[in-house]
C-alpha atoms as a PDB file:
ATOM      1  CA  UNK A   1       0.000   0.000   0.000  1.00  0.00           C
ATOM      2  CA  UNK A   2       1.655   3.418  -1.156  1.00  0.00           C
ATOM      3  CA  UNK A   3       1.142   6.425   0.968  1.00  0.00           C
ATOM      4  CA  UNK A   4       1.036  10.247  -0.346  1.00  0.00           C
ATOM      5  CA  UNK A   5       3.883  10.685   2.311  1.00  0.00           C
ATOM      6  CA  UNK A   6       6.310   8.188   1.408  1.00  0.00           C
ATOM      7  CA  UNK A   7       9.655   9.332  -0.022  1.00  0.00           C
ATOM      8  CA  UNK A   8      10.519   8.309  -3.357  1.00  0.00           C
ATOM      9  CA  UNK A   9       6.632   7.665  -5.011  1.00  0.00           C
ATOM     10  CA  UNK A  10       5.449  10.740  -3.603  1.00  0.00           C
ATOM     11  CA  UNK A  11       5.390  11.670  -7.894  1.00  0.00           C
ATOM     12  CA  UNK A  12       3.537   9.086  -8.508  1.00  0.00           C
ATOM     13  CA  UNK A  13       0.439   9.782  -6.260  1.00  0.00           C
ATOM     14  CA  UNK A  14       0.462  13.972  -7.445  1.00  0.00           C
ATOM     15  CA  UNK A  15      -0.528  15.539 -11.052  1.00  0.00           C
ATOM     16  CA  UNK A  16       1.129  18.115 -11.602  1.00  0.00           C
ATOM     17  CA  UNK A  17      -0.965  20.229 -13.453  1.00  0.00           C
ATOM     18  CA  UNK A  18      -0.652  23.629 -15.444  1.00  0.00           C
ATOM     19  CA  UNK A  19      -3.842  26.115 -14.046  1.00  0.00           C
ATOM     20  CA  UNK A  20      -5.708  28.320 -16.635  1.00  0.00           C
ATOM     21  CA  UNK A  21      -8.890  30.649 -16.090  1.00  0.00           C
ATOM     22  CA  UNK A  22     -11.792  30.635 -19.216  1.00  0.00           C
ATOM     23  CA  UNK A  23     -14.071  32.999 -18.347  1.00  0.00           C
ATOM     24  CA  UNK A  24     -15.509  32.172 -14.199  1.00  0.00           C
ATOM     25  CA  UNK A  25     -14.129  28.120 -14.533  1.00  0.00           C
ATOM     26  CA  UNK A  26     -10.626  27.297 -13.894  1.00  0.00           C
ATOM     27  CA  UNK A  27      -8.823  24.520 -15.792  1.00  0.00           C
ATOM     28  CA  UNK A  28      -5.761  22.255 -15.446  1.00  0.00           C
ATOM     29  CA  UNK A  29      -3.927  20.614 -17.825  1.00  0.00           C
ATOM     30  CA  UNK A  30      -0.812  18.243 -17.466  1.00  0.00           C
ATOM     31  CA  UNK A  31       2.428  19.707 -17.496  1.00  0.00           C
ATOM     32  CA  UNK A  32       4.236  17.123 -19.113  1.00  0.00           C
ATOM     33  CA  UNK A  33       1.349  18.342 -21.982  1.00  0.00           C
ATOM     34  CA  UNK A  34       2.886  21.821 -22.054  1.00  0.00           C
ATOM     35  CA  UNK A  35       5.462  23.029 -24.501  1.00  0.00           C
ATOM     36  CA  UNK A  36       5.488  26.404 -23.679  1.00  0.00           C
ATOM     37  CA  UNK A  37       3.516  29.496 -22.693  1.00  0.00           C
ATOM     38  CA  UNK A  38       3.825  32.550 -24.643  1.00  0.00           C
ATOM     39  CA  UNK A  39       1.711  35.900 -24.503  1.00  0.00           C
ATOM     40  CA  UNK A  40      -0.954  36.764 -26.634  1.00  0.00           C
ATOM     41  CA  UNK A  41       0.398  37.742 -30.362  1.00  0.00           C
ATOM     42  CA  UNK A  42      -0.809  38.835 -33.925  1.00  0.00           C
ATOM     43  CA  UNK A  43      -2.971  36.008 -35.867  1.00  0.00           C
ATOM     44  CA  UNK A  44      -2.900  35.261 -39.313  1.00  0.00           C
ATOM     45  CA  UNK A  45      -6.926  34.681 -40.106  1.00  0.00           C
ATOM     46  CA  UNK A  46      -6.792  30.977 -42.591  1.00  0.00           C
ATOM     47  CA  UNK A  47      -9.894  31.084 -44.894  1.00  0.00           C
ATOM     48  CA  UNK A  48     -12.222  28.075 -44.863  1.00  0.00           C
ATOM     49  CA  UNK A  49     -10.781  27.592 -41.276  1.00  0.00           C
ATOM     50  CA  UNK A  50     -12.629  25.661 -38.978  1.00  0.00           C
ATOM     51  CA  UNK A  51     -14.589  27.966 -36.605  1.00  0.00           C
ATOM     52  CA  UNK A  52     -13.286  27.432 -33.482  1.00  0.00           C
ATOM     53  CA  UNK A  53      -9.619  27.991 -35.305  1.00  0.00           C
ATOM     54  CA  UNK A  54      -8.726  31.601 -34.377  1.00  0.00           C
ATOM     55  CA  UNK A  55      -5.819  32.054 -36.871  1.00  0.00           C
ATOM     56  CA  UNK A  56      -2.056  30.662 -37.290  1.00  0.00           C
ATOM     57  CA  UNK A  57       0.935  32.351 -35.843  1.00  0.00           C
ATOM     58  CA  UNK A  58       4.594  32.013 -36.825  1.00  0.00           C
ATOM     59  CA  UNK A  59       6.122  30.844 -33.401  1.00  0.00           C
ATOM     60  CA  UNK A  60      10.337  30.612 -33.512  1.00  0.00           C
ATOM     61  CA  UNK A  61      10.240  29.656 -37.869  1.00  0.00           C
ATOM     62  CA  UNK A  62       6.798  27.172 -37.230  1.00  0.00           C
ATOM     63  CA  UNK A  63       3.351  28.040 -38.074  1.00  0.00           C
ATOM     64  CA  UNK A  64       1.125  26.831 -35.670  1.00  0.00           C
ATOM     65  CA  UNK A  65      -2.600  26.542 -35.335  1.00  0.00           C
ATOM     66  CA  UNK A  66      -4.506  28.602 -32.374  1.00  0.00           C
ATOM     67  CA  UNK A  67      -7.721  27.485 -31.108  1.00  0.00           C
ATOM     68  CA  UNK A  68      -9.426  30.047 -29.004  1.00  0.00           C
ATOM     69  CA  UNK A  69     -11.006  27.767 -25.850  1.00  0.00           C
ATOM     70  CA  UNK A  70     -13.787  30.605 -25.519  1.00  0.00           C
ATOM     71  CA  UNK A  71     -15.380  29.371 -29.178  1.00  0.00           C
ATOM     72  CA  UNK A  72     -14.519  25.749 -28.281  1.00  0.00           C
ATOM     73  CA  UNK A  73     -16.311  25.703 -24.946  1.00  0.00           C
ATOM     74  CA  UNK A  74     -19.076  27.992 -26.492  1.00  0.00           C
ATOM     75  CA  UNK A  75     -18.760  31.110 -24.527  1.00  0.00           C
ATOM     76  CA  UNK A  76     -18.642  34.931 -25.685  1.00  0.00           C
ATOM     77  CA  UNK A  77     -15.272  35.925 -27.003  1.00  0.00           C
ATOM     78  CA  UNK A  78     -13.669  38.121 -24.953  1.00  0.00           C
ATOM     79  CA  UNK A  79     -10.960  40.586 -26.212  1.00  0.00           C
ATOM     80  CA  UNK A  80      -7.096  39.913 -25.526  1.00  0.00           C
ATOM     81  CA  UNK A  81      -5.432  41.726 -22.803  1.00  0.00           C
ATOM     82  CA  UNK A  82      -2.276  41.901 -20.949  1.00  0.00           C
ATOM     83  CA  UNK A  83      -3.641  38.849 -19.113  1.00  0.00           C
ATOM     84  CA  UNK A  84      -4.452  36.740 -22.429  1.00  0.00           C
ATOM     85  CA  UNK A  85      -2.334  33.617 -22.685  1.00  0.00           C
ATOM     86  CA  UNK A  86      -1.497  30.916 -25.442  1.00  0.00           C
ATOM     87  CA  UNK A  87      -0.868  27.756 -24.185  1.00  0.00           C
ATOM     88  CA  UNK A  88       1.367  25.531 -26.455  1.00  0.00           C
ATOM     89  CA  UNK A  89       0.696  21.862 -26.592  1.00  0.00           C
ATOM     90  CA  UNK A  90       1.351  18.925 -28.742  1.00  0.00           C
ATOM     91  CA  UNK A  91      -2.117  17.109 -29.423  1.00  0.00           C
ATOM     92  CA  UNK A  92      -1.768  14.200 -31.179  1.00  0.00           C
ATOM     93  CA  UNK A  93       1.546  15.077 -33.170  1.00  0.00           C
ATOM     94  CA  UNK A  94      -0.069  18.852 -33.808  1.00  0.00           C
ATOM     95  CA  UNK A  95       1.558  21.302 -32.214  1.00  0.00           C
ATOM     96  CA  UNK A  96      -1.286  24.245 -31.360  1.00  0.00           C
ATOM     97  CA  UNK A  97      -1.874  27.007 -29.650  1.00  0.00           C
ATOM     98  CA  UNK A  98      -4.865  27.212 -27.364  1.00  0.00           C
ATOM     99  CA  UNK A  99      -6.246  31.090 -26.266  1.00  0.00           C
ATOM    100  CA  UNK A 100      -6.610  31.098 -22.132  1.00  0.00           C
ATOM    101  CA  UNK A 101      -7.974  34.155 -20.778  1.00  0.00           C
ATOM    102  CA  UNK A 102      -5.275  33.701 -18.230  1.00  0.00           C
ATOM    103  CA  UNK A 103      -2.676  31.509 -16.631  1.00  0.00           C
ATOM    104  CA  UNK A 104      -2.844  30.960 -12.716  1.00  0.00           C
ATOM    105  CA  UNK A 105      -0.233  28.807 -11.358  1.00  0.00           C
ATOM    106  CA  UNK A 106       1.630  25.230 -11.513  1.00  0.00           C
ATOM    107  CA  UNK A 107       0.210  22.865  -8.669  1.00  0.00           C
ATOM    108  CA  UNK A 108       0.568  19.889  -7.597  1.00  0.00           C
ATOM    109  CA  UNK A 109      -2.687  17.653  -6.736  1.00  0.00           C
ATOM    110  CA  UNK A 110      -2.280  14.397  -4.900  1.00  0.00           C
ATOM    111  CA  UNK A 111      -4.493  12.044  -7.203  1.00  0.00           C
ATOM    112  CA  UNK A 112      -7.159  10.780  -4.555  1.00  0.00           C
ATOM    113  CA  UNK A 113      -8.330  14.040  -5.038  1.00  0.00           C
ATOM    114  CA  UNK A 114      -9.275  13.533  -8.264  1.00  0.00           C
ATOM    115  CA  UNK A 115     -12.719  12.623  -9.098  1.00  0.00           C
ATOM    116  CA  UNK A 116     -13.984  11.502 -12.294  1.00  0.00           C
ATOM    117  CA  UNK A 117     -16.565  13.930 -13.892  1.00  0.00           C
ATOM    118  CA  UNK A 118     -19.931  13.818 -12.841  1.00  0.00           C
ATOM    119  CA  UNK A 119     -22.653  12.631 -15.235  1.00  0.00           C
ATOM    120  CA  UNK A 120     -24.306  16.124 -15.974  1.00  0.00           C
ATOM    121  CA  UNK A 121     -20.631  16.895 -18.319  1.00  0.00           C
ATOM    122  CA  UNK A 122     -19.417  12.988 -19.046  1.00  0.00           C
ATOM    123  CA  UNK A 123     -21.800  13.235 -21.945  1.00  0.00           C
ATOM    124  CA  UNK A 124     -20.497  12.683 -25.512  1.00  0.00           C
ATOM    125  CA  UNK A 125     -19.705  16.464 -25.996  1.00  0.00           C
ATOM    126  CA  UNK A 126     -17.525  16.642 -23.067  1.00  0.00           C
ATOM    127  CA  UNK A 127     -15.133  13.853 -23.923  1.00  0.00           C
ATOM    128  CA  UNK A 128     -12.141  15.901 -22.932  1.00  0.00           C
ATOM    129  CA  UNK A 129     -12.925  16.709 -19.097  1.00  0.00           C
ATOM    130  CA  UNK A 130     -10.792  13.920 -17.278  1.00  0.00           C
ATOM    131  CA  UNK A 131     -11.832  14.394 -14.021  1.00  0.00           C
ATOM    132  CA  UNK A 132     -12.580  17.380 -11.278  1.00  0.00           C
ATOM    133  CA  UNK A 133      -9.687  18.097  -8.636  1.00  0.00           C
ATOM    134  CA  UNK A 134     -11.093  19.719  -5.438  1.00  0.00           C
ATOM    135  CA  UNK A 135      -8.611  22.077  -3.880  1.00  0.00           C
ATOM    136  CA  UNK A 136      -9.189  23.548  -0.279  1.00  0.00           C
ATOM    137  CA  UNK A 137     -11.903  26.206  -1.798  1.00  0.00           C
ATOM    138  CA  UNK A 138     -12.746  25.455  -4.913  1.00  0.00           C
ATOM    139  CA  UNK A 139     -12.576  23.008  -8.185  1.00  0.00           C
ATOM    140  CA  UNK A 140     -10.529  22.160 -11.145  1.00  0.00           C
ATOM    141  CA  UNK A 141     -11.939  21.065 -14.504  1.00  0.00           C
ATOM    142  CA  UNK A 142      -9.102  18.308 -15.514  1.00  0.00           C
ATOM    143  CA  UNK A 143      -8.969  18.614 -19.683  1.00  0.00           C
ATOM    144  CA  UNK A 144      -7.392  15.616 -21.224  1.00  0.00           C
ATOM    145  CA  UNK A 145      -6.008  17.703 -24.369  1.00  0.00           C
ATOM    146  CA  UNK A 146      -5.800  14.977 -26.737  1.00  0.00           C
ATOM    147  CA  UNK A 147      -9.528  14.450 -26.686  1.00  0.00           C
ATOM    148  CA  UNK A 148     -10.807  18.080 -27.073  1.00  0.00           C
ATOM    149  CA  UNK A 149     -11.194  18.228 -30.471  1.00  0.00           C
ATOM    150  CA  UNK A 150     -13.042  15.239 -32.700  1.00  0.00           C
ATOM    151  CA  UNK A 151     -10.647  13.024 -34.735  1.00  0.00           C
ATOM    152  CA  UNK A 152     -12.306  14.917 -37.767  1.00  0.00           C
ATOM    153  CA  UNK A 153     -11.926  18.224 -35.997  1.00  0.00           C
ATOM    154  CA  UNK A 154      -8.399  17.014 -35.960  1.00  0.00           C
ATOM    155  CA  UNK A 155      -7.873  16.274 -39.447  1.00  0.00           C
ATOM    156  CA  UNK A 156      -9.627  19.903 -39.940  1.00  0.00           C
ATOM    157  CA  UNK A 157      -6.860  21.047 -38.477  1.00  0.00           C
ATOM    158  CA  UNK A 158      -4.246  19.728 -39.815  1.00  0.00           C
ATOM    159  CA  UNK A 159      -5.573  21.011 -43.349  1.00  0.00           C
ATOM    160  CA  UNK A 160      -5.907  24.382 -42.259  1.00  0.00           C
ATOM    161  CA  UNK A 161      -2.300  25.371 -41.843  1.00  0.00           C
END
């Protein structure tokens, strides 16, 4: 029996998790999911684009796609500010850009805090919610990355850039 206290697997029984705000919800995703995070930057608009595909930017020589997680998730776009983040991640062999309205903080959350997500958002449109982590005062929508966008939303993708 492993205990959260126990030297050595103490890595094994945490997440640690990259924090980001979308409107009033706060997300995590896995760091070892995270290339980078740069500020928000000029977009080049790609015609015939899906929707939810905010533009391309040219980040260090490669173009990259950025999905704005406002559109995704269905909520009213909100203008950049100083506080407007891109998170970099590599989804399935595409590296893309996803629009945070901010970034909060790298934690740590022991993993029997981790609850899978209850039925109300485990329906077929919210694939990509892995589980809920309750902190002291509040909760943490867990995104498994990978999954947030349909395998033809995917390929969509890919031809757009």
């Amino acid at each position: 029996m492993s205990s959260p206290t126990r030297q050595g697997d103490g890595a094994t029984d945490q997440l640690q998790l990259v924090t980001f705000s979308i409107g009033e919800e706060e997300f995590g995703v896995e760091i070892l999911k995270v290339q980078e995070i740069v500020r928000s930057m000029e977009m080049t608009r790609v015609p015939s684009a899906p929707e939810f595909v905010e533009g391309v930017v040219n980040l260090r020589g490669r173009v990259i796609p950025i999905i704005d997680m406002r559109k995704r998730f269905g909520l009213e776009r909100k203008e950049h500010d100083n506080r407007t983040r891109i998170i970099v991640i590599d989804m399935n062999g595409v590296v893309t850009g996803f629009v945070v309205d901010s970034v909060s903080e790298v934690l740590r959350l022991p993993r029997n805090t981790i609850e899978p997500p209850p039925p109300v958002v485990a329906g077929i449109e919210s694939d990509y919610v892995s589980g809920v982590g309750k902190l002291e005062d509040r909760l943490l929508i867990l995104l498994d990355m990978d999954s947030l966008l349909s395998s033809r939303e995917q390929r969509l993708l890919g031809q757009s850039v």
